[in-house]
PDB file of N, CA and C in Angstrom:
ATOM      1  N   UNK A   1     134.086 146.833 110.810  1.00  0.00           N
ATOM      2  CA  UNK A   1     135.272 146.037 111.018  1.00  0.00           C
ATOM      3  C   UNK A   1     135.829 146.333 112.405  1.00  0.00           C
ATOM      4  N   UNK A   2     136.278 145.622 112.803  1.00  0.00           N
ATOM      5  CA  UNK A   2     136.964 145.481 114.308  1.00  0.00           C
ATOM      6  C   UNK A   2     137.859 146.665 114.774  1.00  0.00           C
ATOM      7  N   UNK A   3     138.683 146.696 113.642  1.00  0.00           N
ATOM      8  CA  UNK A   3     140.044 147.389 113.981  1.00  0.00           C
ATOM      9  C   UNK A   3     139.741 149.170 113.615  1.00  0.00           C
ATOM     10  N   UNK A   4     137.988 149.344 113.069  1.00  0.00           N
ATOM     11  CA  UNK A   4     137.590 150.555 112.778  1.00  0.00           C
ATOM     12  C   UNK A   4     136.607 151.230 114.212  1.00  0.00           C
ATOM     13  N   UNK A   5     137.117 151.970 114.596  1.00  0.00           N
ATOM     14  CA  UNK A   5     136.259 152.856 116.220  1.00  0.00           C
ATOM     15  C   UNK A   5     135.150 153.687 115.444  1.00  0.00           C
ATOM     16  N   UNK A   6     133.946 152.937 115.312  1.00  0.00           N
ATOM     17  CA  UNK A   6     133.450 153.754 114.374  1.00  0.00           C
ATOM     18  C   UNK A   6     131.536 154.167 115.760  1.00  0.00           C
ATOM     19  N   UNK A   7     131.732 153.449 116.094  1.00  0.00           N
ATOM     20  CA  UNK A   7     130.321 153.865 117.433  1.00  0.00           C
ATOM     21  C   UNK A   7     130.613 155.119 118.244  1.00  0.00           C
ATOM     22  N   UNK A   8     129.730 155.942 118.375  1.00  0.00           N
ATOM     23  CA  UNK A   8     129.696 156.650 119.085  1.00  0.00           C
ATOM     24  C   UNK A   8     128.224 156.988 120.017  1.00  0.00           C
ATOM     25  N   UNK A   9     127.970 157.293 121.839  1.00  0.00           N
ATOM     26  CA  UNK A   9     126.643 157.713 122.072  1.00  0.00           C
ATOM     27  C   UNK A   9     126.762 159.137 122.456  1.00  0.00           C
ATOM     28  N   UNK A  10     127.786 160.159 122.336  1.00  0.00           N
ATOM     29  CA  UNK A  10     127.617 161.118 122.771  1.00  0.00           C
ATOM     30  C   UNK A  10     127.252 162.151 121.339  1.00  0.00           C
ATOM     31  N   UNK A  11     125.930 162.543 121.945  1.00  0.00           N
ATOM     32  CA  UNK A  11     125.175 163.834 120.869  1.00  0.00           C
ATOM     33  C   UNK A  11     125.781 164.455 120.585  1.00  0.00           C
ATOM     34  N   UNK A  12     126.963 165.166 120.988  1.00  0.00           N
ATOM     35  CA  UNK A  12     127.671 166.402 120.661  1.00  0.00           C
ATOM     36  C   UNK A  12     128.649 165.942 119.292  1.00  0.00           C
ATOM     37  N   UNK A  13     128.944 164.665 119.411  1.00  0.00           N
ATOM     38  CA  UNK A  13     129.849 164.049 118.233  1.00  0.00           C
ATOM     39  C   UNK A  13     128.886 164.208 117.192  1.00  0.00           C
ATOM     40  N   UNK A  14     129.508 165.564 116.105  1.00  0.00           N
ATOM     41  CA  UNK A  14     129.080 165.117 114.578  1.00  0.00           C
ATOM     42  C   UNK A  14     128.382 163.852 114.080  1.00  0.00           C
ATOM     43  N   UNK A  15     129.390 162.597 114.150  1.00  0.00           N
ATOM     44  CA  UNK A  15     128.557 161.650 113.880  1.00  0.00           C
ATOM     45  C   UNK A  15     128.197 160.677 114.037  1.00  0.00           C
ATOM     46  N   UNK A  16     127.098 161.519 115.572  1.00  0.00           N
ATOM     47  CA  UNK A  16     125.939 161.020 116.060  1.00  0.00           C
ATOM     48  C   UNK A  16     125.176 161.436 115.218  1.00  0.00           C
ATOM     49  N   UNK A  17     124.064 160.257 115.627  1.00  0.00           N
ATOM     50  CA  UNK A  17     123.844 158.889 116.357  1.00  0.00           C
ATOM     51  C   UNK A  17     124.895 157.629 114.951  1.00  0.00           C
ATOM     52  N   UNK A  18     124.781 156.665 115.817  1.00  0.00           N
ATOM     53  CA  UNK A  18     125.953 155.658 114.875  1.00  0.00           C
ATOM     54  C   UNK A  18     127.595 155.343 114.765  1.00  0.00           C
ATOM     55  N   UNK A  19     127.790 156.403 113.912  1.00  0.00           N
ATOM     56  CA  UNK A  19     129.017 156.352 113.711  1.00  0.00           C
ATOM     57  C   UNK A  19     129.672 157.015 112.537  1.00  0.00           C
ATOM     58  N   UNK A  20     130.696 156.632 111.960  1.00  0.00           N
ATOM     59  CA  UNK A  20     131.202 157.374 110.832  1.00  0.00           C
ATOM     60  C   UNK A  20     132.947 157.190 110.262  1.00  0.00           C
ATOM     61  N   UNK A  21     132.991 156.752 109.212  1.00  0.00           N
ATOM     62  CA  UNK A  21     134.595 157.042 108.997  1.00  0.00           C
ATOM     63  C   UNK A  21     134.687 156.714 107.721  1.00  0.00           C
ATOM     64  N   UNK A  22     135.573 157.968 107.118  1.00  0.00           N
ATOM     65  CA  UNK A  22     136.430 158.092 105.878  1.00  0.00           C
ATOM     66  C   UNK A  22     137.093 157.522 105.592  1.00  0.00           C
ATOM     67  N   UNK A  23     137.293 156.584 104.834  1.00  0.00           N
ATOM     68  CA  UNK A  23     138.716 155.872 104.335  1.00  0.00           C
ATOM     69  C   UNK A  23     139.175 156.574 103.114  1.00  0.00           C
ATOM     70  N   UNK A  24     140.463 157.072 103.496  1.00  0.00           N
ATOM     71  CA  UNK A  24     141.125 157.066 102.142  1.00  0.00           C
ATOM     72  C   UNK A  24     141.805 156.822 101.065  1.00  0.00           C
ATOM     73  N   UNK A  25     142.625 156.744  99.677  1.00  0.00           N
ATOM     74  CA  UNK A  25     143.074 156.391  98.658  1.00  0.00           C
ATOM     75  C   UNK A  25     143.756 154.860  98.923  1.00  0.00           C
ATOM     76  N   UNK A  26     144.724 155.455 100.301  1.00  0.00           N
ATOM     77  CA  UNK A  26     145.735 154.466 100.844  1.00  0.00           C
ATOM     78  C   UNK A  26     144.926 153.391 101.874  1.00  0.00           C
ATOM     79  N   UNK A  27     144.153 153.507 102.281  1.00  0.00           N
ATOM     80  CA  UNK A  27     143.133 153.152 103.036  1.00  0.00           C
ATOM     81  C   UNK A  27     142.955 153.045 104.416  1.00  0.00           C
ATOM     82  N   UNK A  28     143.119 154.418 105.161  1.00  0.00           N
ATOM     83  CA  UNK A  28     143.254 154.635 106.373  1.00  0.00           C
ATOM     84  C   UNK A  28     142.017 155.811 105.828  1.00  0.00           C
ATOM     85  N   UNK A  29     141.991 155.836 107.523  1.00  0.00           N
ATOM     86  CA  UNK A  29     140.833 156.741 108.012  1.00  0.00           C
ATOM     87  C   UNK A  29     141.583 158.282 108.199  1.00  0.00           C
ATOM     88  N   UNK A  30     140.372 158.879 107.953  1.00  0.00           N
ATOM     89  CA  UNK A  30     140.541 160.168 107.571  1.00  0.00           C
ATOM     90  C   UNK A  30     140.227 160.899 108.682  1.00  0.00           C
ATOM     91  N   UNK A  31     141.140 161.342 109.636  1.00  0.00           N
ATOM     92  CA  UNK A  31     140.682 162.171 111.404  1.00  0.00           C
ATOM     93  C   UNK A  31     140.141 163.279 111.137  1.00  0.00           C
ATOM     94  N   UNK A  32     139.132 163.432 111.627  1.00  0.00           N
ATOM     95  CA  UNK A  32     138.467 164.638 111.664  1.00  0.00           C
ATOM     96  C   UNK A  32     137.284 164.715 110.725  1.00  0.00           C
ATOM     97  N   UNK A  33     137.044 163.911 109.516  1.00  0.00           N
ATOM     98  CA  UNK A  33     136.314 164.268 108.775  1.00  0.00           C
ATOM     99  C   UNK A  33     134.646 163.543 109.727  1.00  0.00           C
ATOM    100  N   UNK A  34     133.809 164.285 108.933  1.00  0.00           N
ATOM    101  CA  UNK A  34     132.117 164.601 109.562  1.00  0.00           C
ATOM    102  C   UNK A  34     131.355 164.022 108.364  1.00  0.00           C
ATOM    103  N   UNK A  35     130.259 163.053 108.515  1.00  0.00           N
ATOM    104  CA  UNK A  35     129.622 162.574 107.641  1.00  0.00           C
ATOM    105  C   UNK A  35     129.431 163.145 106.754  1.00  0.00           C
ATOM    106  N   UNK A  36     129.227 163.096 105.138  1.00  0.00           N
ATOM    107  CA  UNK A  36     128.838 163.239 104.048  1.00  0.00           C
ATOM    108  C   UNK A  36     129.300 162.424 102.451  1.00  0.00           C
ATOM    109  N   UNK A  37     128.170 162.509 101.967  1.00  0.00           N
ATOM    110  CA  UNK A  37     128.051 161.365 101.020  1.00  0.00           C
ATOM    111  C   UNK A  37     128.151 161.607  99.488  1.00  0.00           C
ATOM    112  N   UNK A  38     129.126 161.436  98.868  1.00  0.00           N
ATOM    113  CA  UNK A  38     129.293 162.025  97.360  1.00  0.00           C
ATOM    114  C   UNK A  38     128.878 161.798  96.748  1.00  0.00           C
ATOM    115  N   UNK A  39     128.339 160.338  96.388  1.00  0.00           N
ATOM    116  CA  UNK A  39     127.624 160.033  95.145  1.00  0.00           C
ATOM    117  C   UNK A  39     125.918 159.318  94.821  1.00  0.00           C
ATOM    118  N   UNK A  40     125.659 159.696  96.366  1.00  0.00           N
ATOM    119  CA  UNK A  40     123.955 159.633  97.223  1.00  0.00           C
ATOM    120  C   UNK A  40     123.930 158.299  97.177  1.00  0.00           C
ATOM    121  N   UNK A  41     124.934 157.181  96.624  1.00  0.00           N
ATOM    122  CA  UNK A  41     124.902 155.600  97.051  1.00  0.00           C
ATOM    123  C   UNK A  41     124.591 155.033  98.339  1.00  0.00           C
ATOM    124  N   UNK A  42     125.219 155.682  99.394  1.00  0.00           N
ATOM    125  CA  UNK A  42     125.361 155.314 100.557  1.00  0.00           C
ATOM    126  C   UNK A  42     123.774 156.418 101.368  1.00  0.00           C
ATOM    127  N   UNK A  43     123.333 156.853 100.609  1.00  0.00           N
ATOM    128  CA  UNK A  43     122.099 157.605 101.182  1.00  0.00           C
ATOM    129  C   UNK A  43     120.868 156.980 100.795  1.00  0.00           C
ATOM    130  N   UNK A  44     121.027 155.911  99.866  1.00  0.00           N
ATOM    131  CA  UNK A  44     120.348 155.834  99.369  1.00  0.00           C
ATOM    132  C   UNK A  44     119.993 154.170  99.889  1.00  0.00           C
ATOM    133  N   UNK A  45     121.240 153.604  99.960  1.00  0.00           N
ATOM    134  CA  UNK A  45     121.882 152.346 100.774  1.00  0.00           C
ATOM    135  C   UNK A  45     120.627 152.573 101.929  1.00  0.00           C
ATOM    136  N   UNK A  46     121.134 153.419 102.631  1.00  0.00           N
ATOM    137  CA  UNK A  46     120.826 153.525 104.598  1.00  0.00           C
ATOM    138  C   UNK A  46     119.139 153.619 104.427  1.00  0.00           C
ATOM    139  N   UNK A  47     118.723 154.721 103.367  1.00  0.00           N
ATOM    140  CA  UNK A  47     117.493 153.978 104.111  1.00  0.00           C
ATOM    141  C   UNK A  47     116.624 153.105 103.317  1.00  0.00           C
ATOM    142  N   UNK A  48     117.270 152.502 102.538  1.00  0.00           N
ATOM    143  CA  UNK A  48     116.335 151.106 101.799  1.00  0.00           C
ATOM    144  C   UNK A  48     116.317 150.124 103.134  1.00  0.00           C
ATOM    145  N   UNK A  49     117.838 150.550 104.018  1.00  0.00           N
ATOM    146  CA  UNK A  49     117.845 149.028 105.109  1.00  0.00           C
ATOM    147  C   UNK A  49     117.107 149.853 106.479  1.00  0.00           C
ATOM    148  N   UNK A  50     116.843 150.785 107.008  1.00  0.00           N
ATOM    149  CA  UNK A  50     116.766 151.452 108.324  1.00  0.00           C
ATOM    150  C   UNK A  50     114.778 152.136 108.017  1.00  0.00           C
ATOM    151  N   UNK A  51     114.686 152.271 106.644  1.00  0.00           N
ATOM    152  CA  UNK A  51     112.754 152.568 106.481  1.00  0.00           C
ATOM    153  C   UNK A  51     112.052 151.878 107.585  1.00  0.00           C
ATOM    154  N   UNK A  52     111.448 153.022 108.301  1.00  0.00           N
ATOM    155  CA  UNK A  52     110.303 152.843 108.789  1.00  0.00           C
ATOM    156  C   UNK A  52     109.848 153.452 109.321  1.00  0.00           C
ATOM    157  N   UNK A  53     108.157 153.117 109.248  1.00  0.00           N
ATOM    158  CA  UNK A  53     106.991 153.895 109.355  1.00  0.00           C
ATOM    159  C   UNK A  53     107.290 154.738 111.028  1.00  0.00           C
ATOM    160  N   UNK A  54     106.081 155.778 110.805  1.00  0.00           N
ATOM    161  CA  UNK A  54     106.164 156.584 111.890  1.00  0.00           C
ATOM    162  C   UNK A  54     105.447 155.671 112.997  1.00  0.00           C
ATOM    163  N   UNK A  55     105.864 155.592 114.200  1.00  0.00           N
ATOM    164  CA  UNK A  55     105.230 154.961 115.757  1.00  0.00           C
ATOM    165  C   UNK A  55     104.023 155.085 115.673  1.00  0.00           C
ATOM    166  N   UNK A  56     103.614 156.324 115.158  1.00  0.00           N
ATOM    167  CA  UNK A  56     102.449 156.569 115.296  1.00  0.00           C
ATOM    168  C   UNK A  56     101.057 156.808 114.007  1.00  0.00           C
ATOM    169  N   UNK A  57     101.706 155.693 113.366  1.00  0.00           N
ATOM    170  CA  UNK A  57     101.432 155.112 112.084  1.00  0.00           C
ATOM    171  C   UNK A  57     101.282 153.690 111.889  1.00  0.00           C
ATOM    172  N   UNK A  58      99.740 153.522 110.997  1.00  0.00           N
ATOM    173  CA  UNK A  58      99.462 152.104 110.827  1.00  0.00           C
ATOM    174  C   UNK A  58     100.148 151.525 109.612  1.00  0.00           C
ATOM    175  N   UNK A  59     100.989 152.581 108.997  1.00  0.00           N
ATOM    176  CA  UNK A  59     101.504 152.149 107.792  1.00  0.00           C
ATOM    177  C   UNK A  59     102.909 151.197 108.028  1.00  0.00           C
ATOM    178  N   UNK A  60     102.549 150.081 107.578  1.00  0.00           N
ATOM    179  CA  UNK A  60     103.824 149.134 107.126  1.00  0.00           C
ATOM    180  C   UNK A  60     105.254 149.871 106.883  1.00  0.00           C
ATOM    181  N   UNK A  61     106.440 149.189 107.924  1.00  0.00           N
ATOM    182  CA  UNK A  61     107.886 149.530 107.252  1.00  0.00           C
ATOM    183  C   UNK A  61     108.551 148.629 106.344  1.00  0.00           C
ATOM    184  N   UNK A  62     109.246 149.492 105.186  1.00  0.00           N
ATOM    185  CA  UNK A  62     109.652 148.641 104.236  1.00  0.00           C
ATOM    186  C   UNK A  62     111.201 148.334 104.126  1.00  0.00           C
ATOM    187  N   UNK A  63     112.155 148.900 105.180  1.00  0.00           N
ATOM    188  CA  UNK A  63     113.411 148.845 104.925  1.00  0.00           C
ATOM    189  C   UNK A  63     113.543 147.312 105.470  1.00  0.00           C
ATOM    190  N   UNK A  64     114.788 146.744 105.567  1.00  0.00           N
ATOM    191  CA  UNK A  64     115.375 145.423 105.359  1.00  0.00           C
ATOM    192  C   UNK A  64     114.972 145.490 107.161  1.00  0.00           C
ATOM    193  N   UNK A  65     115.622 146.543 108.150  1.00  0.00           N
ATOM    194  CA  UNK A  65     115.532 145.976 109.104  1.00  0.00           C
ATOM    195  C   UNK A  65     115.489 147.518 110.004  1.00  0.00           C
ATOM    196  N   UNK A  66     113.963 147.914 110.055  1.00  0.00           N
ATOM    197  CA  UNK A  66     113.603 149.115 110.756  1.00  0.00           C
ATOM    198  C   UNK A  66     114.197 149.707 112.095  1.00  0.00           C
ATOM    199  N   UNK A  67     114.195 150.634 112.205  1.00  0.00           N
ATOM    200  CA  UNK A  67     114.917 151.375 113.136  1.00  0.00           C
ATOM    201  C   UNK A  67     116.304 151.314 113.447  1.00  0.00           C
ATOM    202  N   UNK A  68     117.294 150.435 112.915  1.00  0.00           N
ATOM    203  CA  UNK A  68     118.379 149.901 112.999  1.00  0.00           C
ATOM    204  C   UNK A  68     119.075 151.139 113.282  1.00  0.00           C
ATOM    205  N   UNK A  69     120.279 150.937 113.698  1.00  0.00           N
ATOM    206  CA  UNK A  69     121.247 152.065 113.743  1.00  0.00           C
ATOM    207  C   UNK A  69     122.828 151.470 112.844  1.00  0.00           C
ATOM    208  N   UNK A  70     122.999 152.556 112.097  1.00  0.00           N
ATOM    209  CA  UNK A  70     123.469 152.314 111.197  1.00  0.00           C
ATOM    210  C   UNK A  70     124.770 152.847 111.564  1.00  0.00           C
ATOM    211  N   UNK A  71     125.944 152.381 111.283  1.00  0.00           N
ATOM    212  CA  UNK A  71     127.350 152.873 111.350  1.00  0.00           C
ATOM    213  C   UNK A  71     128.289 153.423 109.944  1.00  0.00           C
ATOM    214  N   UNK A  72     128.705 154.587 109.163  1.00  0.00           N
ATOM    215  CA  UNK A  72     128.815 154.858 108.442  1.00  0.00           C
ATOM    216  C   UNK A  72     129.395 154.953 107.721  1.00  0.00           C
ATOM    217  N   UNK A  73     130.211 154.395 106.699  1.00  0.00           N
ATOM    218  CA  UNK A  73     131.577 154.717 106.350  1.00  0.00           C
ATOM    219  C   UNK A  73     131.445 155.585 104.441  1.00  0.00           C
ATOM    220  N   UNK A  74     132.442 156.198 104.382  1.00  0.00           N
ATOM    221  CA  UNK A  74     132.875 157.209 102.728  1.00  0.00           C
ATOM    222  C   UNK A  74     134.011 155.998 102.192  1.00  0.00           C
ATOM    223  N   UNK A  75     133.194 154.976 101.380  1.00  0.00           N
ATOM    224  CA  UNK A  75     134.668 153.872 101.089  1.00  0.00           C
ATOM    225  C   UNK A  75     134.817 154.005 100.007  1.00  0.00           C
ATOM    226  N   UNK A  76     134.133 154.816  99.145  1.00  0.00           N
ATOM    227  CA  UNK A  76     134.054 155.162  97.672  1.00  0.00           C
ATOM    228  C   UNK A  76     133.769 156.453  97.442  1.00  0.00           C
ATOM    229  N   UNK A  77     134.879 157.554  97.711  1.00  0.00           N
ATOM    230  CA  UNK A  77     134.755 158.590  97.372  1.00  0.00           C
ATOM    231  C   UNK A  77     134.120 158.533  95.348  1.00  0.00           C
ATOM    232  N   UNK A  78     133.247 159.951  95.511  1.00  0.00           N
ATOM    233  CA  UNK A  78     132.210 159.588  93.971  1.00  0.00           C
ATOM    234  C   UNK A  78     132.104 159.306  93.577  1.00  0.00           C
ATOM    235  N   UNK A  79     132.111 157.738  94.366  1.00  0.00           N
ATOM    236  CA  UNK A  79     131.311 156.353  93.502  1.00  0.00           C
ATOM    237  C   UNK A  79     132.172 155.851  93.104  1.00  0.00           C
ATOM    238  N   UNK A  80     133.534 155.798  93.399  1.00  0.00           N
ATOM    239  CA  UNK A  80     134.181 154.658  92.839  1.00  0.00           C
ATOM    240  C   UNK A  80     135.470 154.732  93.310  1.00  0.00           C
ATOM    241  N   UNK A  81     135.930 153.286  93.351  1.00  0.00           N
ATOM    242  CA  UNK A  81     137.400 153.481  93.913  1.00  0.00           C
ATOM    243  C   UNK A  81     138.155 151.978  93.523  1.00  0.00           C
ATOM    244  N   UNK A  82     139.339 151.667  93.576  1.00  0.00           N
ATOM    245  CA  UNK A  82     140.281 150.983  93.255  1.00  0.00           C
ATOM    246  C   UNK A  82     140.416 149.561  94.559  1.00  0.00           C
TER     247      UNK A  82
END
């Protein structure tokens, strides 16, 4: 979403490469918090769409849209929210 600063290219940022942001209860972003995923939905999400084979591999990629870079958000703390 527009109004979310969620890109980042500097390596030293936690969360690089992409991006990252917490929303919480009230639905603002959460400063400071560092990627991680509570209920493996969103882990599980990223790479059904971002799969793919190694460069140096004849094997077929199967995600929706390979190599993509993905931007991250926690919008359902453990799986569920209001």
């Amino acid at each position: 979403h527009q109004d979310l600063d969620l890109y980042t290219e500097d390596a030293d940022d936690p969360t690089y490469p992409g991006g990252w942001v917490e929303i919480d209860a009230d639905g603002d972003p959460v400063e400071g918090s560092e990627p991680y995923d509570t209920h493996y939905h969103g882990t599980h999400v990223g790479g059904t769409v971002g799969a793919a084979a190694p460069a140096d591999d004849d094997t077929p990629a199967y995600g929706v849209a390979p190599n993509v870079d993905l931007q991250h958000g926690l919008v359902l703390p453990d799986g569920s929210g209001a």
